[in-house]
C-alpha atoms as a PDB file:
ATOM      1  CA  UNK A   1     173.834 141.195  45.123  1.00  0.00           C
ATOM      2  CA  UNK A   2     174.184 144.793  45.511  1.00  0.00           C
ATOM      3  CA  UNK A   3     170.142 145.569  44.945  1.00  0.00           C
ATOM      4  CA  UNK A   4     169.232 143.165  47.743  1.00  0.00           C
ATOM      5  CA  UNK A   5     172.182 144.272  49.885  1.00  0.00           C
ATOM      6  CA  UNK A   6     170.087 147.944  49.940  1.00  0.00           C
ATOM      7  CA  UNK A   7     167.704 145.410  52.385  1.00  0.00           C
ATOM      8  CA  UNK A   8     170.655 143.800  54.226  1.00  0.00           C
ATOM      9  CA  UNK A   9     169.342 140.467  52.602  1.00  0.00           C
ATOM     10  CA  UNK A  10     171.914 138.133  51.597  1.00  0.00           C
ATOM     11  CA  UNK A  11     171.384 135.258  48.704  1.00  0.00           C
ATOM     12  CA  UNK A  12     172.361 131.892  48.685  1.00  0.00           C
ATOM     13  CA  UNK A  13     173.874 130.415  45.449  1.00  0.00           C
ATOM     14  CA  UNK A  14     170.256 129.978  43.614  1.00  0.00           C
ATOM     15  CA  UNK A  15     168.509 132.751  44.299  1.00  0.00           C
ATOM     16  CA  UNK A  16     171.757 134.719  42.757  1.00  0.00           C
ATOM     17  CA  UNK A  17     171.452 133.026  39.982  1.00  0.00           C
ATOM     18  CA  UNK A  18     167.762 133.631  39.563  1.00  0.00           C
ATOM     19  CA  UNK A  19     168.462 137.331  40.226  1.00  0.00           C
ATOM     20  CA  UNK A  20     171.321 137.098  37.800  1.00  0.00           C
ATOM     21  CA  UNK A  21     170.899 138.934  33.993  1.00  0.00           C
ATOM     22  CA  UNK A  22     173.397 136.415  32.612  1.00  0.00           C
ATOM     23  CA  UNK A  23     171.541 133.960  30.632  1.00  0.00           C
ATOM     24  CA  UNK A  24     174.225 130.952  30.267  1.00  0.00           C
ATOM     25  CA  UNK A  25     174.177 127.551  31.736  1.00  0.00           C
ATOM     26  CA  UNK A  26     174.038 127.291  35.895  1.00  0.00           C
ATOM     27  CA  UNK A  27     177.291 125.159  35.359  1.00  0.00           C
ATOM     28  CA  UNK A  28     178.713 128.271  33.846  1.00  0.00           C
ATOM     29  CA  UNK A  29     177.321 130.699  36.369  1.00  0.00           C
ATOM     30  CA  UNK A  30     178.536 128.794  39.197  1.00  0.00           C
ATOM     31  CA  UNK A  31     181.986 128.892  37.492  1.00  0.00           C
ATOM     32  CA  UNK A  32     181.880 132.525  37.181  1.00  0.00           C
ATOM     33  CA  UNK A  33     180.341 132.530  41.132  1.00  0.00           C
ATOM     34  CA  UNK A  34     183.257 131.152  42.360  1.00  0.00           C
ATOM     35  CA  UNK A  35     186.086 133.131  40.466  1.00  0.00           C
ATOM     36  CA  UNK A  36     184.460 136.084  42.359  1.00  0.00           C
ATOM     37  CA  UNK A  37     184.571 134.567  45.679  1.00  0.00           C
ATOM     38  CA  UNK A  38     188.209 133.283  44.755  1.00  0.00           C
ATOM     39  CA  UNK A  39     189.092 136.920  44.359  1.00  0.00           C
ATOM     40  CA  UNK A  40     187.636 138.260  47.034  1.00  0.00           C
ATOM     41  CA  UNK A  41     185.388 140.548  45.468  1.00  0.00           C
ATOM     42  CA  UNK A  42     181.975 138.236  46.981  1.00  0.00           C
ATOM     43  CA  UNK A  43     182.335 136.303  50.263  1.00  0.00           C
ATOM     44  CA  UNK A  44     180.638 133.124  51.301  1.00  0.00           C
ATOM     45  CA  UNK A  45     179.698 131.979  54.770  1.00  0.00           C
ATOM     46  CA  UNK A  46     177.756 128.637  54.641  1.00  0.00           C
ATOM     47  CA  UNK A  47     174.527 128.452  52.640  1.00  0.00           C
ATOM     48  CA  UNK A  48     174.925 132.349  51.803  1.00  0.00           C
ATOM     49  CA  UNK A  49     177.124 135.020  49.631  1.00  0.00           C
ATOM     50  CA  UNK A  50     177.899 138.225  50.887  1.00  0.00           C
ATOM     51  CA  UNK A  51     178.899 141.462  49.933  1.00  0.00           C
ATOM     52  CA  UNK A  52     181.114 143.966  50.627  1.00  0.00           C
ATOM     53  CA  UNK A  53     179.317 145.127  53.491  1.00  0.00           C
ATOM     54  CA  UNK A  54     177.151 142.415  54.672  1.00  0.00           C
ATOM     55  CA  UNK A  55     177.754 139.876  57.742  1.00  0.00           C
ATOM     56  CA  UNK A  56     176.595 137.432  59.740  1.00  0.00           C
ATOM     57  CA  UNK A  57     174.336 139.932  61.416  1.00  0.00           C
ATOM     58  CA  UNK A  58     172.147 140.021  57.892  1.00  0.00           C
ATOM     59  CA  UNK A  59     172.225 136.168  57.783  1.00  0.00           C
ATOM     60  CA  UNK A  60     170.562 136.150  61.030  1.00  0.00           C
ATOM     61  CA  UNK A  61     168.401 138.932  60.339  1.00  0.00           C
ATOM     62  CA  UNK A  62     167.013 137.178  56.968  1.00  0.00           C
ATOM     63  CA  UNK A  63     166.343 133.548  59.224  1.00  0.00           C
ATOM     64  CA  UNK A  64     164.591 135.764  61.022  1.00  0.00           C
ATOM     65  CA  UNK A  65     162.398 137.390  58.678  1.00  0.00           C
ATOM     66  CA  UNK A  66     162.062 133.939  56.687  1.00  0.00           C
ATOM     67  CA  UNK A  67     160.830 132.366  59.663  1.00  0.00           C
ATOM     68  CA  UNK A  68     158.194 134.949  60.494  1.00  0.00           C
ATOM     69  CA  UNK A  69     156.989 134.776  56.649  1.00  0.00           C
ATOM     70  CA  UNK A  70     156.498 131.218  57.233  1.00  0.00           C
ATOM     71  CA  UNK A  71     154.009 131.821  59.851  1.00  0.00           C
ATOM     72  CA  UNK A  72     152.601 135.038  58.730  1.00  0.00           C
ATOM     73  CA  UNK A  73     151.813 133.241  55.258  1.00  0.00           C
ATOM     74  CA  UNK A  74     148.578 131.619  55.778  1.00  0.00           C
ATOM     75  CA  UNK A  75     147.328 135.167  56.967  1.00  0.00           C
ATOM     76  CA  UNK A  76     148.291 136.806  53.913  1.00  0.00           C
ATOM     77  CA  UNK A  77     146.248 134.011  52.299  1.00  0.00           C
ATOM     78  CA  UNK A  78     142.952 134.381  54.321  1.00  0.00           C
ATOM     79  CA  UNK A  79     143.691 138.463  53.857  1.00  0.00           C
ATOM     80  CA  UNK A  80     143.716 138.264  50.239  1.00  0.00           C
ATOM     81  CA  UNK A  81     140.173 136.176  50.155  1.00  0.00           C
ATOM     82  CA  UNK A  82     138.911 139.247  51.939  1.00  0.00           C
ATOM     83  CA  UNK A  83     140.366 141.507  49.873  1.00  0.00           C
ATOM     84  CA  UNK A  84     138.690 139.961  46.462  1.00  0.00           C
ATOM     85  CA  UNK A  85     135.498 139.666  48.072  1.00  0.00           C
ATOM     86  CA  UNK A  86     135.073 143.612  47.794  1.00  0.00           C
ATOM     87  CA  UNK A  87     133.246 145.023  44.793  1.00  0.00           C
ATOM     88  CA  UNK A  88     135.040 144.665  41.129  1.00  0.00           C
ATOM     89  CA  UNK A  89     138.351 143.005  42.492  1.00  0.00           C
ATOM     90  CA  UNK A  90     139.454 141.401  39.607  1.00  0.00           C
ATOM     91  CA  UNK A  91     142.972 139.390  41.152  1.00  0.00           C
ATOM     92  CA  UNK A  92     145.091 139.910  44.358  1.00  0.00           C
ATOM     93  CA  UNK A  93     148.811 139.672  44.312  1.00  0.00           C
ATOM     94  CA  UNK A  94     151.284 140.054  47.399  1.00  0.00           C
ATOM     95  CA  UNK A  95     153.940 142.382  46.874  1.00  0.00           C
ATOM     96  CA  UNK A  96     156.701 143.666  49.170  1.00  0.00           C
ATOM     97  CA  UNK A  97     159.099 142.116  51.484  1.00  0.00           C
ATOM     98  CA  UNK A  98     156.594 138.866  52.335  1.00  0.00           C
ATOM     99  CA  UNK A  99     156.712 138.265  48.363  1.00  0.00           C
ATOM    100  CA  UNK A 100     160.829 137.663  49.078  1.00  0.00           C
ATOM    101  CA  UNK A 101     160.110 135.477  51.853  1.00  0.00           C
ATOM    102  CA  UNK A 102     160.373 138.298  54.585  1.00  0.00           C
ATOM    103  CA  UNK A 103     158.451 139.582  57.721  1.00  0.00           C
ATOM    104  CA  UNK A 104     159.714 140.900  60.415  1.00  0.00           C
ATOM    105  CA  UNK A 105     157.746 142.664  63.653  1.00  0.00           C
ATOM    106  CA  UNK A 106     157.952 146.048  61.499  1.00  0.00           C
ATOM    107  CA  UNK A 107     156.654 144.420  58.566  1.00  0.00           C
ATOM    108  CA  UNK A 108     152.685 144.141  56.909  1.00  0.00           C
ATOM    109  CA  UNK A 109     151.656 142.442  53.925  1.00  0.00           C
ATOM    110  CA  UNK A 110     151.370 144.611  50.789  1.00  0.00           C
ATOM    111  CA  UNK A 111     148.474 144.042  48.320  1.00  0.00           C
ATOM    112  CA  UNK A 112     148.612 144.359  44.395  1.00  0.00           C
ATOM    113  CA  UNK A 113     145.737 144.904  42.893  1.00  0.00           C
ATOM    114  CA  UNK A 114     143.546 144.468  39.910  1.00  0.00           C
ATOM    115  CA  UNK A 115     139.822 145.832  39.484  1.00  0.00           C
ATOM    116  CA  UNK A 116     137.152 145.867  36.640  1.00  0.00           C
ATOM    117  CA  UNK A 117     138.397 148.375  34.275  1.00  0.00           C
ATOM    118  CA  UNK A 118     136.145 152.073  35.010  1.00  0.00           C
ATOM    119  CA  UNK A 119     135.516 151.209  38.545  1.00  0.00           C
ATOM    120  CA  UNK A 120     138.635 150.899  40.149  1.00  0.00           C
ATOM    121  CA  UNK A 121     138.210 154.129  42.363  1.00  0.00           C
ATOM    122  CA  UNK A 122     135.258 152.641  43.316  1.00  0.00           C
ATOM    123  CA  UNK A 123     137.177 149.690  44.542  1.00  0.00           C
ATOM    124  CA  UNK A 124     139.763 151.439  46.299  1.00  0.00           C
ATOM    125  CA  UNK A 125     137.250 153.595  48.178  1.00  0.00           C
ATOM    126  CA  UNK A 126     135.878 150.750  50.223  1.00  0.00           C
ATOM    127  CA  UNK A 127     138.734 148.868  50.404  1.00  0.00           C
ATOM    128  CA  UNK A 128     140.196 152.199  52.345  1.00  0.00           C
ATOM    129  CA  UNK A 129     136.833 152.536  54.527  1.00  0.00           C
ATOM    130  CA  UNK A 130     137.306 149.005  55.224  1.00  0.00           C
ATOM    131  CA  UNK A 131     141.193 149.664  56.398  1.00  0.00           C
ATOM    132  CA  UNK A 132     140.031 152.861  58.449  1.00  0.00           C
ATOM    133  CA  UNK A 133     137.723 150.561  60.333  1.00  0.00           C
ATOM    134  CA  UNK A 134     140.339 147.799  61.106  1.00  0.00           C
ATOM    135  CA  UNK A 135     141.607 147.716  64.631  1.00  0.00           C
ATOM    136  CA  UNK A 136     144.965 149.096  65.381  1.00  0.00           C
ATOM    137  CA  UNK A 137     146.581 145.647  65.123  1.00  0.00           C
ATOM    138  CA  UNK A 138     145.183 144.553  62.566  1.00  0.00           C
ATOM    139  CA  UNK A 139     145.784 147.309  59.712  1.00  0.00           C
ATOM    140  CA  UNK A 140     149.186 146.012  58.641  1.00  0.00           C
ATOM    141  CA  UNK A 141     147.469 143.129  57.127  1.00  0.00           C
ATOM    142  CA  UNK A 142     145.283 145.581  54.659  1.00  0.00           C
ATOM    143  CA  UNK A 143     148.010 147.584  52.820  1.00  0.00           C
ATOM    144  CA  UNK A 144     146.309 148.439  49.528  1.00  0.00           C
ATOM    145  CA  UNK A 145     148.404 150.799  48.168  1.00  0.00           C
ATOM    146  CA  UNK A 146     148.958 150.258  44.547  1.00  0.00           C
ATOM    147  CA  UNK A 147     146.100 149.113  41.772  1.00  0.00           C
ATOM    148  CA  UNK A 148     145.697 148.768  38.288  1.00  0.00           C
ATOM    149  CA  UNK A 149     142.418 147.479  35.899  1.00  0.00           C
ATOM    150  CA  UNK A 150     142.760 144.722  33.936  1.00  0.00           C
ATOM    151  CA  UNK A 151     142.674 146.494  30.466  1.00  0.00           C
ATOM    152  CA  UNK A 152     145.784 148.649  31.477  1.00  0.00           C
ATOM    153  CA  UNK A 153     148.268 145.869  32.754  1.00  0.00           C
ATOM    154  CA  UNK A 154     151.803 147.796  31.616  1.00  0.00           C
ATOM    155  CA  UNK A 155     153.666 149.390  34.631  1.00  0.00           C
ATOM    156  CA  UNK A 156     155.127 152.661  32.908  1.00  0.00           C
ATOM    157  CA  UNK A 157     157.798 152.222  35.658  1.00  0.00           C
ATOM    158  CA  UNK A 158     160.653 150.038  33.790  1.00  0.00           C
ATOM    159  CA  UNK A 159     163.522 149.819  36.103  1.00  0.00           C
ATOM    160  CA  UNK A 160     165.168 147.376  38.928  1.00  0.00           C
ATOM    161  CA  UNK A 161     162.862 148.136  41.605  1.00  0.00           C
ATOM    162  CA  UNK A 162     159.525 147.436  39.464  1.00  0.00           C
ATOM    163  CA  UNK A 163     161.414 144.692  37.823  1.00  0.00           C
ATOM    164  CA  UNK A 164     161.996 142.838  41.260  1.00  0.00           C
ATOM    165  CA  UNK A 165     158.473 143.640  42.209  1.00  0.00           C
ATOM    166  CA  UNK A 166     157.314 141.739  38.977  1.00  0.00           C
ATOM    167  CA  UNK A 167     159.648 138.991  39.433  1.00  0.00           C
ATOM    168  CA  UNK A 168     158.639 138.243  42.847  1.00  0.00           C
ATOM    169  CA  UNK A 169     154.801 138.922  43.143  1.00  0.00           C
ATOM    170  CA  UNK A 170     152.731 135.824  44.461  1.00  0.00           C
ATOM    171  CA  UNK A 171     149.872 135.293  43.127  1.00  0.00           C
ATOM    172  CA  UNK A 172     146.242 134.625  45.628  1.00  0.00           C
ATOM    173  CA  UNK A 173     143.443 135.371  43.592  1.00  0.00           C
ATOM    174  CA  UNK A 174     142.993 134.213  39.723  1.00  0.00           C
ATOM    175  CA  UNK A 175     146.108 132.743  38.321  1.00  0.00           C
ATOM    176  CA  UNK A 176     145.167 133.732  34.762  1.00  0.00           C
ATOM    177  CA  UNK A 177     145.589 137.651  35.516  1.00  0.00           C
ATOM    178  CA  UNK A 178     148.838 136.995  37.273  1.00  0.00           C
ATOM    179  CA  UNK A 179     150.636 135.586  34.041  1.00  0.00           C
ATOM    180  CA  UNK A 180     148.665 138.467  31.586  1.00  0.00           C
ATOM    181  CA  UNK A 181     150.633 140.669  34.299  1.00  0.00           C
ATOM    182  CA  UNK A 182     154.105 139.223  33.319  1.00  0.00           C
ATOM    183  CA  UNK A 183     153.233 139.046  29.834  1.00  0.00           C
ATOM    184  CA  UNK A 184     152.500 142.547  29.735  1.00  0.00           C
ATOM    185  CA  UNK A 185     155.388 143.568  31.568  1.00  0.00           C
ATOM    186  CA  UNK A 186     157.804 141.208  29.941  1.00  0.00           C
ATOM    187  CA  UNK A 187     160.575 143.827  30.051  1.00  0.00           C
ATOM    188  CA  UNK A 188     161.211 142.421  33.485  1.00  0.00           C
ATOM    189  CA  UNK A 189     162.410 139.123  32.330  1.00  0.00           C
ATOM    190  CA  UNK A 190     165.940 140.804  30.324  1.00  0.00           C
ATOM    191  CA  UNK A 191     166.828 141.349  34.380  1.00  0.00           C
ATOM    192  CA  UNK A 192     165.311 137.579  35.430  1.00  0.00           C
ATOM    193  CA  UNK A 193     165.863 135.259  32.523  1.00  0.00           C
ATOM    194  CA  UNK A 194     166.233 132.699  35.183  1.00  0.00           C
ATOM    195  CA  UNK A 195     163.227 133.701  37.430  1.00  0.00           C
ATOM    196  CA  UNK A 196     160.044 131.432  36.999  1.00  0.00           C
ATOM    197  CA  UNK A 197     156.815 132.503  37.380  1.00  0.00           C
ATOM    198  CA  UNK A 198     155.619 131.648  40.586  1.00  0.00           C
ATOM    199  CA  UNK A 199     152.830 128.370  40.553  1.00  0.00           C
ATOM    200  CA  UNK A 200     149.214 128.634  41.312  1.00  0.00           C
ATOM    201  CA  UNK A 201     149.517 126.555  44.340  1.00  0.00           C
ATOM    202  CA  UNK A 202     147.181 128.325  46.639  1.00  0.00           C
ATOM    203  CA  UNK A 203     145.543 130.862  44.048  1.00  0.00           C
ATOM    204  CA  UNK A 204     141.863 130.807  43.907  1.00  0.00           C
ATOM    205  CA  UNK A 205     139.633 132.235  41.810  1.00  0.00           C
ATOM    206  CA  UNK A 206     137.939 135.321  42.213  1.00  0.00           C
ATOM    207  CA  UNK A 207     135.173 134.716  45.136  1.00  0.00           C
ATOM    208  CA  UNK A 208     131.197 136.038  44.258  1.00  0.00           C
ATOM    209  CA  UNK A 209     128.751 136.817  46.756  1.00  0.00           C
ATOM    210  CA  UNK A 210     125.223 138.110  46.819  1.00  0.00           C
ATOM    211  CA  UNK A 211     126.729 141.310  48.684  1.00  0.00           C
ATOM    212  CA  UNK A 212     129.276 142.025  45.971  1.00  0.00           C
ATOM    213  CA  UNK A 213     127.178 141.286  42.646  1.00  0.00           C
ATOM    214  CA  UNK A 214     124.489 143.744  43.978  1.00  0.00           C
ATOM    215  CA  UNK A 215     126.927 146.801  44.702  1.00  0.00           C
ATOM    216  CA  UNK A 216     128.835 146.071  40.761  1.00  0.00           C
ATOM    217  CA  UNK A 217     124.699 146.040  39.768  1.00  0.00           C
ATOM    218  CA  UNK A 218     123.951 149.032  41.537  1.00  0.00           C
ATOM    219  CA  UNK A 219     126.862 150.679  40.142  1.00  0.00           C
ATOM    220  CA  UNK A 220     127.042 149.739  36.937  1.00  0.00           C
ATOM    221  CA  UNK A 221     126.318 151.525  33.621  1.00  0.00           C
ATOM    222  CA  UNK A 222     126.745 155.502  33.645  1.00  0.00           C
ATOM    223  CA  UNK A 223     126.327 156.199  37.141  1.00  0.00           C
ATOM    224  CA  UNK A 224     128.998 153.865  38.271  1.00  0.00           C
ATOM    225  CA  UNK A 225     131.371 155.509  35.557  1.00  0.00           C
ATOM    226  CA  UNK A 226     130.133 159.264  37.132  1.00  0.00           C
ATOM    227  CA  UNK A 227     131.253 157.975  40.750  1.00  0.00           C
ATOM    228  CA  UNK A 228     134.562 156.393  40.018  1.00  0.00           C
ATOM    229  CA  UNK A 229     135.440 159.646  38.121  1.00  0.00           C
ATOM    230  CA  UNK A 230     134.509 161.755  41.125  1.00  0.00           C
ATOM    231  CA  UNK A 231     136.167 159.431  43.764  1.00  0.00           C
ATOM    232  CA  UNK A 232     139.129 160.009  41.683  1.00  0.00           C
ATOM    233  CA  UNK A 233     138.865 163.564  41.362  1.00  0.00           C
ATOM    234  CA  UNK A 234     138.230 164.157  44.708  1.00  0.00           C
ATOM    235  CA  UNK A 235     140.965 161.666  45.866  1.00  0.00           C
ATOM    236  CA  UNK A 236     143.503 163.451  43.577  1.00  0.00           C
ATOM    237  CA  UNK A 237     142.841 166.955  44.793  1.00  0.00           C
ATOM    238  CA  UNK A 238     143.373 165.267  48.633  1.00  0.00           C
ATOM    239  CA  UNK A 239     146.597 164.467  47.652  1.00  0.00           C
ATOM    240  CA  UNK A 240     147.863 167.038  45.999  1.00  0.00           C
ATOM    241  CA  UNK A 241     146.552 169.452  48.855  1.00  0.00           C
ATOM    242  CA  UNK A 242     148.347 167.130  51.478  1.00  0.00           C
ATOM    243  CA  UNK A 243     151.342 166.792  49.627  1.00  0.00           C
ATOM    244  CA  UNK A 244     151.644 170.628  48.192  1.00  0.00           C
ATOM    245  CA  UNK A 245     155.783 170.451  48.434  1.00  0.00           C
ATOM    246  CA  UNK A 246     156.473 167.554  46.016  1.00  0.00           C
ATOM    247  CA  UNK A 247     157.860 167.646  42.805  1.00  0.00           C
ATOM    248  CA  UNK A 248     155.425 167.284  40.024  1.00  0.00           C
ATOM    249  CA  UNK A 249     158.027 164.593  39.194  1.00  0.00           C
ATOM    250  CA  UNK A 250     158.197 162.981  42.730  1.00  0.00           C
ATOM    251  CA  UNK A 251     154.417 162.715  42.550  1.00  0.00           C
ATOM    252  CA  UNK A 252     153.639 161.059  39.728  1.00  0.00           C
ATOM    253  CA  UNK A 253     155.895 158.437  41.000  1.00  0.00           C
ATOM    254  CA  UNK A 254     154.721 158.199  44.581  1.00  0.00           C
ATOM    255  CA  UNK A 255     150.918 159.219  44.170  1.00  0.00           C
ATOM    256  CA  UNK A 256     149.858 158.236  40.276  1.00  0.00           C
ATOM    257  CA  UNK A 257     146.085 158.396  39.828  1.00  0.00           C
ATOM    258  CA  UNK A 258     144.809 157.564  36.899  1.00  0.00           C
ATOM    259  CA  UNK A 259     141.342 156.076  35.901  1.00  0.00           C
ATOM    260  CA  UNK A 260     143.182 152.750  35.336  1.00  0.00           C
ATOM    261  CA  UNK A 261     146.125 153.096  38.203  1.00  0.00           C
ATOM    262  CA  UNK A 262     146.621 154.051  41.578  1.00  0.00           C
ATOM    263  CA  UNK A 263     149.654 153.943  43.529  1.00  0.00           C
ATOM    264  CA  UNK A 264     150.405 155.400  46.767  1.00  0.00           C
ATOM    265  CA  UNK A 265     153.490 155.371  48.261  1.00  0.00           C
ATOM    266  CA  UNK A 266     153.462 158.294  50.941  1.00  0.00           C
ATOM    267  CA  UNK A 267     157.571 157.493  52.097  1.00  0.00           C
ATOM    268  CA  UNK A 268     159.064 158.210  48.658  1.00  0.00           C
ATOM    269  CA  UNK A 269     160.749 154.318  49.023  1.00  0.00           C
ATOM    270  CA  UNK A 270     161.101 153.658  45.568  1.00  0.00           C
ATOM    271  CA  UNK A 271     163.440 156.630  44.719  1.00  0.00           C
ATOM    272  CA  UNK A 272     165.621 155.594  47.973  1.00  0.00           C
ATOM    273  CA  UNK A 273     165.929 152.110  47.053  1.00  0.00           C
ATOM    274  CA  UNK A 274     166.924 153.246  43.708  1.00  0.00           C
ATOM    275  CA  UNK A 275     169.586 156.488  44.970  1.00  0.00           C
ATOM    276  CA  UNK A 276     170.872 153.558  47.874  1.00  0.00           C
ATOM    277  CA  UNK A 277     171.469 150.823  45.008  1.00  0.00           C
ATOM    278  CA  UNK A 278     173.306 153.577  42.788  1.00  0.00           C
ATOM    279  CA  UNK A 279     175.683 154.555  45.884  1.00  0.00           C
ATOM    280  CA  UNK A 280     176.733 151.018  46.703  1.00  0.00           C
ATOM    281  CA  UNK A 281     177.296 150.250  42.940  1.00  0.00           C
ATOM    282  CA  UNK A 282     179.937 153.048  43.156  1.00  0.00           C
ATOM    283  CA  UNK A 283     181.007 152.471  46.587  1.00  0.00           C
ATOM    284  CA  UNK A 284     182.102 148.746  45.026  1.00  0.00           C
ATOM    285  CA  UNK A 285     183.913 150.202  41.839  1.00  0.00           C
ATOM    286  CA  UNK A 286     185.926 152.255  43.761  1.00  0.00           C
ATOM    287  CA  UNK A 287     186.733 149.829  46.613  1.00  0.00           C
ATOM    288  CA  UNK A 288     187.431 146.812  43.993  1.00  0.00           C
ATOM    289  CA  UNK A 289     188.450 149.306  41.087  1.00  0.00           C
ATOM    290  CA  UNK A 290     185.878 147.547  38.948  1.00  0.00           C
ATOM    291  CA  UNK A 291     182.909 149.066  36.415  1.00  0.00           C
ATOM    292  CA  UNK A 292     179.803 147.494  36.628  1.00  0.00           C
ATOM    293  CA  UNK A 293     177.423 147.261  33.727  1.00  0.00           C
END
């Protein structure tokens, strides 16, 4: 309650209980659920539970953002078949706030995803060409910031925020690499014992053209290896002369760029999710003189 509180997004009864670590019956969870609410330390209006801080201004604001991922959906879909269409995409995954059912007028639709192992700079480099020669409008639904190959499926990054990610990722393109994903990463599931995987309804697999068999053709063997090590070199150094004022620490977590990862997160948002989550856990055990686990 308190994670998803960081995004003013209040739960009803099952999605707690999904989200919940506690691994007993949902007869005994709901027991639990309600002692809480009994002692006023979670409130519920109608189909949702609140915390401390939230109201009926967050209940609105998550109709809202529901509502717009219901119509935004179908473009995430048709965006994804684009995406896997470029050279060595192996799978496409959506990630973000549309992955929890939310999109908003601020919003975009986030992209996971997995290349050919050895060419995924390759990969990335048109996929970024292709975003830089999107219209305006039209950019939000191209945000390729984070991708791994398909023979290094571990996320190094074990905590809540890469947990949720995990939990809630949608598969679009090949179903099979979406559950070798969670099966890598099955860390995730001591925080979601009660979170399925999400069904293939709508997943395709991987399209082929003529287009993008003769570009993994052209650059296969040594000289493809040659130029995904030099778009990652040169990539890296980009970064690193952009960004001169990070923490070594700070940006390995926001920039990682490895042969088989890439993530860019320019906005640091993982490590505020994680520093707002930790202040409203204590904000709670002092107000309700409580210790969370």
């Amino acid at each position: 309650m308190l994670y998803f509180a960081v995004f003013k997004y209040p739960l009803t009864r099952q999605e707690v209980f999904e989200n919940s670590a506690i691994t007993s019956s949902k007869e005994k969870f709901t027991e639990e659920l309600d002692i809480l609410i009994k002692n006023f330390l979670l409130k519920e209006d109608g189909d949702f539970i609140l915390g401390m801080d939230q109201d009926k201004n967050d209940i609105a604001s998550r109709l809202n953002g529901n509502d717009g991922a219901k119509h935004i959906m179908q473009t995430a879909y048709r965006y994804s078949k684009k995406v896997a269409a470029f050279p060595f995409v192996d799978a496409v995954l959506l990630s973000g706030s549309l992955s929890k059912n939310y999109y908003d007028k601020n919003g975009d639709i986030d992209f996971f995803i997995v290349t050919k192992p050895d060419r995924l700079w390759i990969c990335r480099t048109l996929l970024i060409i292709r975003y830089k020669l999107l219209p305006h409008s039209k950019k939000k639904y191209w945000c390729t910031n984070y991708f791994i190959s398909s023979d290094a499926l571990a996320i190094p990054d074990m905590n809540v925020f890469t947990g949720t990610e995990l939990a809630y990722l949608i598969p679009t393109v090949n179903y099979t690499i979406y559950k070798k994903i969670l099966h890598e990463n099955n860390w995730y599931k001591t925080r979601f014992p009660n979170k399925l995987p999400a069904l293939d309804k709508n997943c395709i697999s991987p399209p082929q053209s003529i287009l993008k068999s003769l570009i993994e053709q052209i650059t296969s063997g040594r000289f493809g290896k040659w130029l995904d090590d030099k778009l990652l070199f040169f990539t890296l150094k980009h970064w690193q002369k952009k960004y001169p004022d990070l923490a070594h620490e700070d940006f390995e977590l926001q920039f990682r760029s490895r042969k088989n990862v890439c993530k860019r997160h320019t906005k640091g948002f993982q490590n505020k999710v994680l520093k707002t989550w930790e202040e409203k856990q204590s904000q709670y055990e002092k107000t309700f003189n409580v210790t969370l686990k």
